[in-house]
Protein backbone atom coordinates (compact mmCIF):
# COMPACT_ATOMS: atom_id res chain seq x y z
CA UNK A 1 -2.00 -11.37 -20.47
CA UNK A 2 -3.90 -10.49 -17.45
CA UNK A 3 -4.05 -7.00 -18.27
CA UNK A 4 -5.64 -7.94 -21.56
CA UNK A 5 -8.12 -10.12 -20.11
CA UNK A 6 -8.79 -7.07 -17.55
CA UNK A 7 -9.22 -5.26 -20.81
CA UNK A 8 -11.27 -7.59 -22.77
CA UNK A 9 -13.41 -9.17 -20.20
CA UNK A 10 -15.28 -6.03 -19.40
CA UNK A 11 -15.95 -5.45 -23.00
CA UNK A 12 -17.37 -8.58 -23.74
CA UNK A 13 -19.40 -8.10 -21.03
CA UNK A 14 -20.81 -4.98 -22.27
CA UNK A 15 -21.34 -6.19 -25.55
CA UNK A 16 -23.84 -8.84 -23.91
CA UNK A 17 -25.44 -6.69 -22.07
CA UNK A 18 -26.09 -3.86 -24.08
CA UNK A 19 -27.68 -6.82 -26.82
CA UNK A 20 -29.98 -8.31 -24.24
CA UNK A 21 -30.66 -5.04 -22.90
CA UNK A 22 -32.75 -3.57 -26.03
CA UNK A 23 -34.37 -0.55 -25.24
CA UNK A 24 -33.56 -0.28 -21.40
CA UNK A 25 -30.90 2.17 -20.53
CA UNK A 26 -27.38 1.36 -19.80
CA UNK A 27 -26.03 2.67 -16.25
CA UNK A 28 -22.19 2.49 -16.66
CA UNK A 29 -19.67 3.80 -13.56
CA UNK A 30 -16.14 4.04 -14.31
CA UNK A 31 -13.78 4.23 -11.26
CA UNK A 32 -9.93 5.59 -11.01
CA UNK A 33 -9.57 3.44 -7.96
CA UNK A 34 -5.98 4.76 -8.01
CA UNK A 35 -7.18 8.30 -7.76
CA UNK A 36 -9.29 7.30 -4.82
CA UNK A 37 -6.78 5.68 -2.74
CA UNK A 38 -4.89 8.56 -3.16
CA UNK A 39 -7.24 10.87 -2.08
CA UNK A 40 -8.57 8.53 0.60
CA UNK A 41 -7.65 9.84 4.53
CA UNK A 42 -6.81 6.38 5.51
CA UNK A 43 -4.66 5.31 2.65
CA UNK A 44 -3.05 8.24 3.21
CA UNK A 45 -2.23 7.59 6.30
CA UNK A 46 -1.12 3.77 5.61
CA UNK A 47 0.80 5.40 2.89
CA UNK A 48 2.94 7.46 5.41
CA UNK A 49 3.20 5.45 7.84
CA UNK A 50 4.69 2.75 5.20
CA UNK A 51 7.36 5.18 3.98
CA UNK A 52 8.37 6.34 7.57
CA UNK A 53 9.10 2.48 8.25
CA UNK A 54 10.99 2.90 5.14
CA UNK A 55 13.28 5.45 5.81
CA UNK A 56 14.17 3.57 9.01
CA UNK A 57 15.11 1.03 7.43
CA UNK A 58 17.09 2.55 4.53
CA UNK A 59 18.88 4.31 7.47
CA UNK A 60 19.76 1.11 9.12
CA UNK A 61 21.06 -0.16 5.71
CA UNK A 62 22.93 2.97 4.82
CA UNK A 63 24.26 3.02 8.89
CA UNK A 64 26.17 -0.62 7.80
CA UNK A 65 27.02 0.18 4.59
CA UNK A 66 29.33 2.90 6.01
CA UNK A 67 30.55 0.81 8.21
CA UNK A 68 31.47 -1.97 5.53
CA UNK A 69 32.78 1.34 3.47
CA UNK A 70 34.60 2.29 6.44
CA UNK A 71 36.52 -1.06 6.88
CA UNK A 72 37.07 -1.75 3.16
CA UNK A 73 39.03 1.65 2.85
CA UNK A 74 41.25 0.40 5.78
CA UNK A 75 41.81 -2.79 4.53
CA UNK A 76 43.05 -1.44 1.87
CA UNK A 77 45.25 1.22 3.65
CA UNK A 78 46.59 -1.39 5.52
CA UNK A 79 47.17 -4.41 2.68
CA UNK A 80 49.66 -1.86 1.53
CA UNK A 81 52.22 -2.24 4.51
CA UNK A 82 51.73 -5.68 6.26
CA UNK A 83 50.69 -9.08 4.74
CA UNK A 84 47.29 -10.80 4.04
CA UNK A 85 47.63 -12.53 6.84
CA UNK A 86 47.35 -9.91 9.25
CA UNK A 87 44.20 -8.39 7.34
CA UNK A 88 42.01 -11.49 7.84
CA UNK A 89 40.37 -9.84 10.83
CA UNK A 90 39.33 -6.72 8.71
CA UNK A 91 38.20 -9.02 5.95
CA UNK A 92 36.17 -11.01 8.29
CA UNK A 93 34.61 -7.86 9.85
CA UNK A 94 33.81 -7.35 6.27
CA UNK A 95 32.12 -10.34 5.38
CA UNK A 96 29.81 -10.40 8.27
CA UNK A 97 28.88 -6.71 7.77
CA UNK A 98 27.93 -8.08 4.51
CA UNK A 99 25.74 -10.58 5.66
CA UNK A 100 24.00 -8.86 8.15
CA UNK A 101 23.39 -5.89 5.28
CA UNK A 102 21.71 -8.74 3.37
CA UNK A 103 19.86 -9.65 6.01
CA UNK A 104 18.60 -6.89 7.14
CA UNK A 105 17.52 -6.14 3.69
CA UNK A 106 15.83 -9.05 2.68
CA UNK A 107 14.06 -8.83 6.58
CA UNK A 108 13.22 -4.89 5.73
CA UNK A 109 11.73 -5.50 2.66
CA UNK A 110 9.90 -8.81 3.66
CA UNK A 111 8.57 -6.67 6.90
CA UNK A 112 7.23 -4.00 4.79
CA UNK A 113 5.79 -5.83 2.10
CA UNK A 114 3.74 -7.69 4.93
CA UNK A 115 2.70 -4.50 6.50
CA UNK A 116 1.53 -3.01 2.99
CA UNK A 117 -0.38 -5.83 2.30
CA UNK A 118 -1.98 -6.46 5.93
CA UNK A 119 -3.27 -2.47 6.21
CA UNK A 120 -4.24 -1.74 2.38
CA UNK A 121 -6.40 -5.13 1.86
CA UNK A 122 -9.05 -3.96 4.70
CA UNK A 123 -9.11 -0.98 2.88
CA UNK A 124 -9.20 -2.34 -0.72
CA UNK A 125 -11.80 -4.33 0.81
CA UNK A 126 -13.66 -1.11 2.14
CA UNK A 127 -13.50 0.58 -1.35
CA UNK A 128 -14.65 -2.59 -3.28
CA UNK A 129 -17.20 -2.64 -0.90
CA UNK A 130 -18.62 1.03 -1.03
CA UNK A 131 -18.25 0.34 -5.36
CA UNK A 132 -20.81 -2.71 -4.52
CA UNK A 133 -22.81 -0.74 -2.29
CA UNK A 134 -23.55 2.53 -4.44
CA UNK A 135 -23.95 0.00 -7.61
CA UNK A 136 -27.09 -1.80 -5.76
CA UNK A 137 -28.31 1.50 -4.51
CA UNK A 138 -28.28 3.49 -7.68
CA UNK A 139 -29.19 0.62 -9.92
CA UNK A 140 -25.72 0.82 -11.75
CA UNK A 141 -25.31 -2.07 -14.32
CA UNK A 142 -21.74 -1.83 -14.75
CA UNK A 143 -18.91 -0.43 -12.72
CA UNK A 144 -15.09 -0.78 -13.95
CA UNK A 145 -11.79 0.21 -13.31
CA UNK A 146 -10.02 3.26 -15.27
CA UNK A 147 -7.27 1.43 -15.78
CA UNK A 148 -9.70 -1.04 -17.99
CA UNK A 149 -10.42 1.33 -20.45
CA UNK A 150 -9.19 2.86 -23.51
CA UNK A 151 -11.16 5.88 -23.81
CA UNK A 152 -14.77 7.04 -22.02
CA UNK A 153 -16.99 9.64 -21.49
CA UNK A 154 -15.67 11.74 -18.21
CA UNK A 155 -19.72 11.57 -17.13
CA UNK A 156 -19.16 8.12 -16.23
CA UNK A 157 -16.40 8.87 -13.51
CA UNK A 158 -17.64 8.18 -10.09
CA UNK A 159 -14.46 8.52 -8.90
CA UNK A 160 -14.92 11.84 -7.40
CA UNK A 161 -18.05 10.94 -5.78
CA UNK A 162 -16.49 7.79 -4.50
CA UNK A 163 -13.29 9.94 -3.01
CA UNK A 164 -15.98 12.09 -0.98
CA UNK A 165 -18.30 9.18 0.01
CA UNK A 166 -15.36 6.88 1.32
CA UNK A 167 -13.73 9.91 3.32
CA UNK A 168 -17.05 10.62 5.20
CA UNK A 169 -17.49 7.38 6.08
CA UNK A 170 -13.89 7.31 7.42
CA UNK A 171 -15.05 9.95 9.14
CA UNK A 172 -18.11 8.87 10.86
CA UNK A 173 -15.94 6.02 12.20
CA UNK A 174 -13.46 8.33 13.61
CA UNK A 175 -16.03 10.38 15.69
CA UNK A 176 -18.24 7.39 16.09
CA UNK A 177 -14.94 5.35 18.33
CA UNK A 178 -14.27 8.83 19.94
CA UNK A 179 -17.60 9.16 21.38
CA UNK A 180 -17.27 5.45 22.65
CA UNK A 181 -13.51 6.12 23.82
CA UNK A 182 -15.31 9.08 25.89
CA UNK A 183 -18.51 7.27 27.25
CA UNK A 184 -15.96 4.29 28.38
CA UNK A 185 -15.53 4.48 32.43
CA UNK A 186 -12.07 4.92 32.89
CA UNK A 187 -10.36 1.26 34.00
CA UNK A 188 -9.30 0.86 37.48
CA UNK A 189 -5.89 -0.07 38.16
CA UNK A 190 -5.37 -3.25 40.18
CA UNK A 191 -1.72 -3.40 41.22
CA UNK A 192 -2.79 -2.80 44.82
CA UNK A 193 -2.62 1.09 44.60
């Protein structure tokens, strides 16, 4: 449904427009933000450091599944020759490997979710903002999302220029907090040395 009003709603919006526009020309931008993140320096580098947090913690998981693996094979072994009894202690080992894989998953996955969301909505925020900023400035009536449209003209992609525009500016603030990092006088250190 949301989709479809994502669909829809920029449309109907054109349709408006382009009847109360009469003879004044259309400016239309269409935007693969998708493309853009991808191609942006610091989504990238989210985006990495994301799936290296990741693997971490798929290691830790796979690290206590063997161990649960591990136990559950003796158990077994052992069931075979002595009574139930006397495999409580390997079942119990079991169970609380099993919990703590649980937990640690549901903690993993909360933890990274969080972390995805807290670094890509600044940036979100920076494209949506730099979308805003080149509509005002070239006098752009429209601006959508690729993934709102069926079918266009590839002269109204702007994601290209976007990709270029959002990566300098990424840039500029690199060099620009460099060149403060360098100016900075160097901070004392005041443990009596």
């Amino acid at each position: 449904m949301k989709k479809l009003l994502i669909v829809i709603l920029p449309l109907m919006l054109f349709g408006v427009l382009s009847g109360s526009i009469g003879q004044e020309a259309f400016k239309i931008g269409v935007v693969d933000t998708q493309r853009v993140l991808l191609n942006y320096s610091k989504a990238i580098e989210v985006d990495s450091q994301l799936k290296a947090a990741e693997k971490r913690w798929k290691e830790k998981l796979a690290d206590i599944g063997e161990q649960i693996s591990t136990l559950q094979e003796k158990k077994e072994k052992t069931e075979l020759f002595v009574e139930e009894a006397q495999t409580a202690d390997l079942v119990n080992q079991i169970q609380q490997l099993q919990q703590q894989y649980q937990q640690e998953f549901n903690q993993g996955r909360e933890a990274l979710l969080e972390k995805n969301q807290e670094w890509m909505t600044p940036i979100f925020k920076e494209l949506q903002d730099l979308i805003i900023k080149i509509g005002k400035e070239e006098n752009y009536d429209l601006i959508i999302d690729k993934q709102a449209v069926f079918y266009m003209n590839e002269k109204y992609d702007m994601s290209e220029k976007l990709i270029k525009l959002i990566n300098a500016d990424a840039e500029k603030g690199d060099a620009a907090e460099q060149k403060q990092d360098a100016e900075e006088p160097p901070k004392e250190n005041n443990d009596g040395q």
